[in-house]
Protein backbone atom coordinates (compact mmCIF):
# COMPACT_ATOMS: atom_id res chain seq x y z
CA UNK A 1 -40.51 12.24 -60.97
CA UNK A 2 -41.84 15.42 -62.00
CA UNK A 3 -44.84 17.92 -62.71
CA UNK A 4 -46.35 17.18 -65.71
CA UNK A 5 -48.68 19.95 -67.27
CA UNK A 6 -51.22 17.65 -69.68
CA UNK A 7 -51.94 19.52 -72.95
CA UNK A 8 -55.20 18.90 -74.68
CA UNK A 9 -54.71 16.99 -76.91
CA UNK A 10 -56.94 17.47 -80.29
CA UNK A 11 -59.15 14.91 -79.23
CA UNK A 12 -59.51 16.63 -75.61
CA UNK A 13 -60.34 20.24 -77.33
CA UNK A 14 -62.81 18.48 -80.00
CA UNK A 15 -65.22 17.41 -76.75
CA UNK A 16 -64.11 20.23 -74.56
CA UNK A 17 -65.42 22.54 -77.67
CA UNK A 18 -68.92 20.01 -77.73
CA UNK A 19 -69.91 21.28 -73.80
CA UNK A 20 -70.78 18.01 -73.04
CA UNK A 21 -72.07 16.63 -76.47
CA UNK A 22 -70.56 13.52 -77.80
CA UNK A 23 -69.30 14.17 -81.02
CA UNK A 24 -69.06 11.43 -83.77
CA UNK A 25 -65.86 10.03 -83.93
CA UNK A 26 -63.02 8.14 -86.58
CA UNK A 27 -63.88 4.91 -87.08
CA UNK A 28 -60.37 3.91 -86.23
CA UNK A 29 -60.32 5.77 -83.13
CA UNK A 30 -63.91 4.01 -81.45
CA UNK A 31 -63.39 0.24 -83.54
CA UNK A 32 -61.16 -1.42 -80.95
CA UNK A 33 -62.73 -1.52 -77.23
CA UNK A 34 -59.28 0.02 -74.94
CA UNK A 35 -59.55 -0.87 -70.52
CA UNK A 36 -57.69 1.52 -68.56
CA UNK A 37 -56.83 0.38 -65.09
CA UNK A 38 -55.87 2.94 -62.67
CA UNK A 39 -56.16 3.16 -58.56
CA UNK A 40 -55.60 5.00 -55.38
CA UNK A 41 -57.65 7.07 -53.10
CA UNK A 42 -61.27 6.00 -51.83
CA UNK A 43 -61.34 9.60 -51.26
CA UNK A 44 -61.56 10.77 -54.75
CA UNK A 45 -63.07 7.94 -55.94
CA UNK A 46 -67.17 9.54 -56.31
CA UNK A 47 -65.29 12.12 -58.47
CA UNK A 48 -63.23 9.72 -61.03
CA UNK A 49 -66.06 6.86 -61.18
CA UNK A 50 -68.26 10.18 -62.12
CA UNK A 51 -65.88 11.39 -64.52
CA UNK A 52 -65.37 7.91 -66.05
CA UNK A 53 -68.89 7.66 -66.73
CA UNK A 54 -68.96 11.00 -68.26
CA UNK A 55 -65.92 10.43 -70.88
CA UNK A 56 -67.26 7.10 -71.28
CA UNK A 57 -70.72 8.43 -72.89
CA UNK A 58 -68.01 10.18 -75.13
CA UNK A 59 -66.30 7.62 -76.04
CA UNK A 60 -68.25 4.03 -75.92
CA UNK A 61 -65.19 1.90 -77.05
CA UNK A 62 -63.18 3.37 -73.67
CA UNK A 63 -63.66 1.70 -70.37
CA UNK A 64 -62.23 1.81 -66.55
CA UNK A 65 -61.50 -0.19 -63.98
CA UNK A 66 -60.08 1.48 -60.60
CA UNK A 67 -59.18 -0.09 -57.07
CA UNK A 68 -59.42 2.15 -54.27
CA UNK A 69 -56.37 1.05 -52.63
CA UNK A 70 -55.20 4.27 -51.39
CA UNK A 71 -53.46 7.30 -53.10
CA UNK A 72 -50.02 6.03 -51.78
CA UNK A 73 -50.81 2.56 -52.65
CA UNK A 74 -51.88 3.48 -55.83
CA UNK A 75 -48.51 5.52 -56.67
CA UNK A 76 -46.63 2.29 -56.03
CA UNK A 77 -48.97 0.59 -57.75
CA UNK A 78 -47.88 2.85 -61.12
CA UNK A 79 -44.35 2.52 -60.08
CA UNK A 80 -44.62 -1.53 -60.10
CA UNK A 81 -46.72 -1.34 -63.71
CA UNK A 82 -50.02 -2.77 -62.28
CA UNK A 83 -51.75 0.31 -62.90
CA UNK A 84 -51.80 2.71 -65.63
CA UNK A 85 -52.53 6.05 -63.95
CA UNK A 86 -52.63 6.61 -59.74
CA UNK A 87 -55.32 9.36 -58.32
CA UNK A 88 -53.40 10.62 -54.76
CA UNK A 89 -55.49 13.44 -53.22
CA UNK A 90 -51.87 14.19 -51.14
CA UNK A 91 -48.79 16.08 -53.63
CA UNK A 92 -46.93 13.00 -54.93
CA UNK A 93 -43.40 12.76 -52.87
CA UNK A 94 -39.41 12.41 -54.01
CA UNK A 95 -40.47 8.63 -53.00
CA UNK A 96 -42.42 8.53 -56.37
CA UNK A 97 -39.73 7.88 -58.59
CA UNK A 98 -40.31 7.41 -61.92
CA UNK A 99 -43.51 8.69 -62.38
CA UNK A 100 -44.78 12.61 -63.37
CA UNK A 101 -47.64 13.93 -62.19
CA UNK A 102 -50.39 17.22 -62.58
CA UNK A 103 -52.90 18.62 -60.42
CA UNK A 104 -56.83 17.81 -61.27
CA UNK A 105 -59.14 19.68 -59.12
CA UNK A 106 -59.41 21.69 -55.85
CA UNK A 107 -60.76 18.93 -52.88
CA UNK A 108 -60.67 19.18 -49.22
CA UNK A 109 -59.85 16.80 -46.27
CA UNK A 110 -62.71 17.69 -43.15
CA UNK A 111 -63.13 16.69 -39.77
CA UNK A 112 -66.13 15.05 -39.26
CA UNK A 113 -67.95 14.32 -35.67
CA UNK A 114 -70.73 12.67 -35.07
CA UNK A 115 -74.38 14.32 -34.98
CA UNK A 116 -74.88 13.72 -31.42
CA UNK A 117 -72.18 16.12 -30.86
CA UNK A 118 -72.99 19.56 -30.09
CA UNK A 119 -69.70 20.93 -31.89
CA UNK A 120 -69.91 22.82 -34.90
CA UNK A 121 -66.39 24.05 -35.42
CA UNK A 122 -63.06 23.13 -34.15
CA UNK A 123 -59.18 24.30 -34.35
CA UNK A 124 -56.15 22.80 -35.95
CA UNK A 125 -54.09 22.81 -32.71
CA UNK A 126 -57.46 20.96 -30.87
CA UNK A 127 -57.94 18.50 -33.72
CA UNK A 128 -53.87 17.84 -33.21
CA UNK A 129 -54.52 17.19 -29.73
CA UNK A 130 -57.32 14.62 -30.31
CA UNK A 131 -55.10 12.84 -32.56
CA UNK A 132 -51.90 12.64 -30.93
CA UNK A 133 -54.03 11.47 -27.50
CA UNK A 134 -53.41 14.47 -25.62
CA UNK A 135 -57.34 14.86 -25.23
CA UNK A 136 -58.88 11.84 -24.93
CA UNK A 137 -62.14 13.05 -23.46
CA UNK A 138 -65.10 14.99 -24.66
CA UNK A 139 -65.07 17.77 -21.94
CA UNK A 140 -61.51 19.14 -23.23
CA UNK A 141 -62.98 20.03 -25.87
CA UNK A 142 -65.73 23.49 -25.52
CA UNK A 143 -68.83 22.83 -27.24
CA UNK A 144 -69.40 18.98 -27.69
CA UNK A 145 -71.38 18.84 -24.88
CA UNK A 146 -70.31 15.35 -24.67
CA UNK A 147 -68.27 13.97 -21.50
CA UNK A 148 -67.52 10.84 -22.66
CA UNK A 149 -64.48 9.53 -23.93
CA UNK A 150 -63.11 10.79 -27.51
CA UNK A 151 -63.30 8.07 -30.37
CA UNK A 152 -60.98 9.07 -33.12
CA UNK A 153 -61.26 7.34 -36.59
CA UNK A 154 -58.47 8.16 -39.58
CA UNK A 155 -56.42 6.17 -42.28
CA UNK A 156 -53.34 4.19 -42.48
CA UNK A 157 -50.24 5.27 -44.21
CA UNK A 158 -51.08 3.92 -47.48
CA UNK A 159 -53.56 6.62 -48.73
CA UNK A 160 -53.27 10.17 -49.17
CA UNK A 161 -55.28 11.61 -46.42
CA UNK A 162 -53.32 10.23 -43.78
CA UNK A 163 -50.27 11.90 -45.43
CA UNK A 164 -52.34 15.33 -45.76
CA UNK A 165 -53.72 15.61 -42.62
CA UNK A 166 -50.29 14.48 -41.10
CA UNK A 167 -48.62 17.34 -42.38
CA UNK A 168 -51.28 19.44 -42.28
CA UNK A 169 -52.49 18.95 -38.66
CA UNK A 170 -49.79 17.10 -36.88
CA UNK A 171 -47.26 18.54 -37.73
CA UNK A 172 -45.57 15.83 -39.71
CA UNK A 173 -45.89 13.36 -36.49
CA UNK A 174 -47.77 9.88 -36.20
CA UNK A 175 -51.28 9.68 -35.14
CA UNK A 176 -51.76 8.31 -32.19
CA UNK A 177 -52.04 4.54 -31.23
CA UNK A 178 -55.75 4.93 -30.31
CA UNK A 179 -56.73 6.03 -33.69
CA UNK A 180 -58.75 3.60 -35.57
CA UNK A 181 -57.28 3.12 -38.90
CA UNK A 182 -60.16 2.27 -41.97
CA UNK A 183 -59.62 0.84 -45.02
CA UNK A 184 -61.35 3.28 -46.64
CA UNK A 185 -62.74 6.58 -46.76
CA UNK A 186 -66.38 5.81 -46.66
CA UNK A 187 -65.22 3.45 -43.89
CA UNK A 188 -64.16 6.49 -41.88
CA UNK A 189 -67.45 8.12 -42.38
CA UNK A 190 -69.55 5.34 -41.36
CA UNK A 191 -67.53 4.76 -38.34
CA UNK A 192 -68.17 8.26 -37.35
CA UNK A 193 -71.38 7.93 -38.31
CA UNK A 194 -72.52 5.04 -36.00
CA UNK A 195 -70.31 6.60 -33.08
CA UNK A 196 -72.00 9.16 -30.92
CA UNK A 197 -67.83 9.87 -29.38
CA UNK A 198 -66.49 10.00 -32.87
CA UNK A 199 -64.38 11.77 -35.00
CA UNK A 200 -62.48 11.32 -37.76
CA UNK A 201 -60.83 12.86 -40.88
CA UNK A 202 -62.51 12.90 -43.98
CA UNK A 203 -62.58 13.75 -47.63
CA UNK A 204 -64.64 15.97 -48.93
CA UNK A 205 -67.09 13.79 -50.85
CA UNK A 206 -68.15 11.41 -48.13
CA UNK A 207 -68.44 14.24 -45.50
CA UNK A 208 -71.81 14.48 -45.90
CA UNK A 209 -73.25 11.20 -45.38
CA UNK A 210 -75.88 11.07 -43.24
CA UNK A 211 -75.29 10.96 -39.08
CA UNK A 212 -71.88 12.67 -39.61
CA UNK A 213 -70.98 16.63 -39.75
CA UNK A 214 -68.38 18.23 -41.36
CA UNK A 215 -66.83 20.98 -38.63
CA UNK A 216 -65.40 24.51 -39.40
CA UNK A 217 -62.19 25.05 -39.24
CA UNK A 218 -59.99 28.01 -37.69
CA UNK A 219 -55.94 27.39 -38.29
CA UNK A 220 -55.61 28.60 -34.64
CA UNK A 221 -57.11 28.87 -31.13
CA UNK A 222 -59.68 31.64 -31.20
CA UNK A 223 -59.44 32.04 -34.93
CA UNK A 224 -61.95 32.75 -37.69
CA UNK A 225 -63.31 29.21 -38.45
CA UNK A 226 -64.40 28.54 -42.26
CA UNK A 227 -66.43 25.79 -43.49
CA UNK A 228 -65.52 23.40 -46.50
CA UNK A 229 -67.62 25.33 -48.92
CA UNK A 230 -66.84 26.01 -52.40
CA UNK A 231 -66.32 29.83 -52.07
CA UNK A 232 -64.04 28.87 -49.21
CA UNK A 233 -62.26 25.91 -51.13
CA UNK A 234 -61.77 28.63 -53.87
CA UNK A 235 -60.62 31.34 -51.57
CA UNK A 236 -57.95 29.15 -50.49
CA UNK A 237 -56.19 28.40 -54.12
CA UNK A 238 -56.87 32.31 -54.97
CA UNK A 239 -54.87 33.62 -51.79
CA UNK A 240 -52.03 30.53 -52.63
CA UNK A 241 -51.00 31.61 -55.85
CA UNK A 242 -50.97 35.06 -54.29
CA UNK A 243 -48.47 33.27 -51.59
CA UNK A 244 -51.30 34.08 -48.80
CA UNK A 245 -53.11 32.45 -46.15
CA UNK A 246 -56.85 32.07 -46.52
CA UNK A 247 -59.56 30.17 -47.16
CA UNK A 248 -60.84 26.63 -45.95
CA UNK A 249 -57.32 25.62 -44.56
CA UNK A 250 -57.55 21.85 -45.32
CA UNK A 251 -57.91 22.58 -49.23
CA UNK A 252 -55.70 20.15 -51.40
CA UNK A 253 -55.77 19.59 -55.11
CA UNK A 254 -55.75 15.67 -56.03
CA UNK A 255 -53.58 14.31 -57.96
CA UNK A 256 -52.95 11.77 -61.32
CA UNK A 257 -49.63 9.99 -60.96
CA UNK A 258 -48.56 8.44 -64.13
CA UNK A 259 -45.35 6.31 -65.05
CA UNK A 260 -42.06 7.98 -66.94
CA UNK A 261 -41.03 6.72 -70.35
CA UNK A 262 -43.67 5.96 -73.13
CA UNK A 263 -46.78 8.06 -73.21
CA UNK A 264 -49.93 6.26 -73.25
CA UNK A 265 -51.97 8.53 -75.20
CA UNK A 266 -55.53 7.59 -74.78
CA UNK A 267 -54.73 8.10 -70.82
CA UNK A 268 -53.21 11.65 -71.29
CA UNK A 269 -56.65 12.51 -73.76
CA UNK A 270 -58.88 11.62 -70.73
CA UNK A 271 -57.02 13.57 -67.80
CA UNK A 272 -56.31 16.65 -70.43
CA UNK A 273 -59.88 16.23 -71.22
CA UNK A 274 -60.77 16.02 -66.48
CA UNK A 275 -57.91 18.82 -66.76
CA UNK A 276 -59.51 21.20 -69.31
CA UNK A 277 -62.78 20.54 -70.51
CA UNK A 278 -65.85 22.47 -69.31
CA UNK A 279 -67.97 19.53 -69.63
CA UNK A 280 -65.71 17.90 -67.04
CA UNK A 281 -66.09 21.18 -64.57
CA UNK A 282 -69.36 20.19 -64.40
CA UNK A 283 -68.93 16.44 -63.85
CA UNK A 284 -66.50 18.01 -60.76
CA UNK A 285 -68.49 20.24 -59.47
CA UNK A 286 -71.80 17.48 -59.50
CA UNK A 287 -69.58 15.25 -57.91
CA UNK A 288 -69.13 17.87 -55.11
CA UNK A 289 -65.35 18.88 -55.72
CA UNK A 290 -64.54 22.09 -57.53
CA UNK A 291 -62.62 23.02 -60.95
CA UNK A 292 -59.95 25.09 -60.88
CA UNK A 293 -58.22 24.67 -64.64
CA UNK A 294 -61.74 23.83 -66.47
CA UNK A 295 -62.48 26.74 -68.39
């Protein structure tokens, strides 16, 4: 298992070059109709069903099918050869074996309450303590003007927001046993949604349904507390490769996992082509997530 850096390939330039205009093709390249099945995270998955659509105006003759199993799931699902390409929103682990992988995108992971709550920002260190149980009622926690007791929603270990806001918030520990685990993403969200004592973790994409609201975030107690904008998402990759701290603190790029051995070349055009293009920026950024290699 390793990073691998997708380079366009001359397909991938030819439509990054069109901004977003399908160009005519080879014959022998659009004759035979190709299915690529991939799968992993419901977070990501209003971003890659976009960007399918997109690269399928480009290129009629190439279709999708994905299963929002869960990013984890969907790395073992590459490792066991039922799926052709994985999307984790978490950094693939050393439990990925044979498989190579490259960043897509900037995302985020939020935590989401319901609108009945008063809060409008929150702290890692009081988001840990709602998870692990240590607060299990609104009036620990300043600002809900709730006093009820706290209903916490999240994910199970098989997609990649459970493993990013593990590490992220807890610390590397296990939520606690009055979590309730969703299949899904947009599960989460309309749990949350329907809740006036919820909360629950979130990606990016579904965190603004309606009846739910996506919290600021301070890394401490008493800290600056940023929202999951853009300019903050941004911030945050800016001040990493400058080996700071800044930003919206729950930013994570997502992932494609792929399998070792032989290449499977119309799958490395399209993710060069997410990767690169600036006709796929703006598929991203629609989509709500934001570019970060599209130029």
């Amino acid at each position: 298992m390793k990073i691998n850096r997708l380079v366009p390939s001359a397909v991938a330039l030819t439509i990054a070059a069109a901004s977003g205009t399908a160009l005519a093709l080879p014959a022998a390249a659009s004759a035979k109709s190709v299915t690529l099945v991939g799968s992993g995270s419901s977070a990501a998955e209003a971003y890659i069903e976009d960007l399918f659509a997109a690269y399928h105006k480009l290129h009629p003759s190439i279709n999708f099918v994905y299963t929002a199993d869960g990013g984890n799931a969907g790395v073992t699902d590459v490792q066991d050869g039922r799926s052709e390409f994985a999307i984790q929103t978490s950094q693939p682990s050393a439990s990925a074996g044979h498989t190579t992988w490259d960043q897509l995108f900037l995302d985020a992971l939020t935590i989401d309450v319901n609108k009945a709550n008063h809060l409008k920002k929150i702290s890692i260190p009081t988001t840990r303590n709602i998870f692990l149980g240590i607060d299990t009622n609104w009036s620990s926690v300043k600002g809900s003007g709730l006093s009820t007791t706290i209903d916490p929603y999240g994910r199970n270990s098989t997609a990649g927001l459970y493993t990013i806001f593990s590490k992220a918030v807890l610390n590397g520990a296990t939520q606690s046993s009055n979590v309730a685990q969703e299949a899904s993403d947009g599960l989460v969200a309309s749990r949350v949604a329907s809740d006036r004592n919820g909360i629950g973790y979130i990606g990016l994409a579904n965190s603004k349904k309606a009846g739910i609201r996506a919290l600021k975030i301070s890394r401490k107690n008493g800290g600056t507390a940023l929202a999951p904008s853009a300019a903050n998402i941004r911030l945050w990759a800016k001040d990493q490769k400058k080996h700071k701290t800044g930003g919206y603190a729950l930013t994570h790029f997502d992932w494609v996992v792929l399998p070792t051995g032989k290449k499977n070349k119309t799958v490395d055009d399209f993710f060069s082509w997410v990767i690169h293009s600036k006709a796929a920026g703006r598929v991203i950024t629609k989509s709500g997530a934001v570019p970060y290699f599209n130029k």
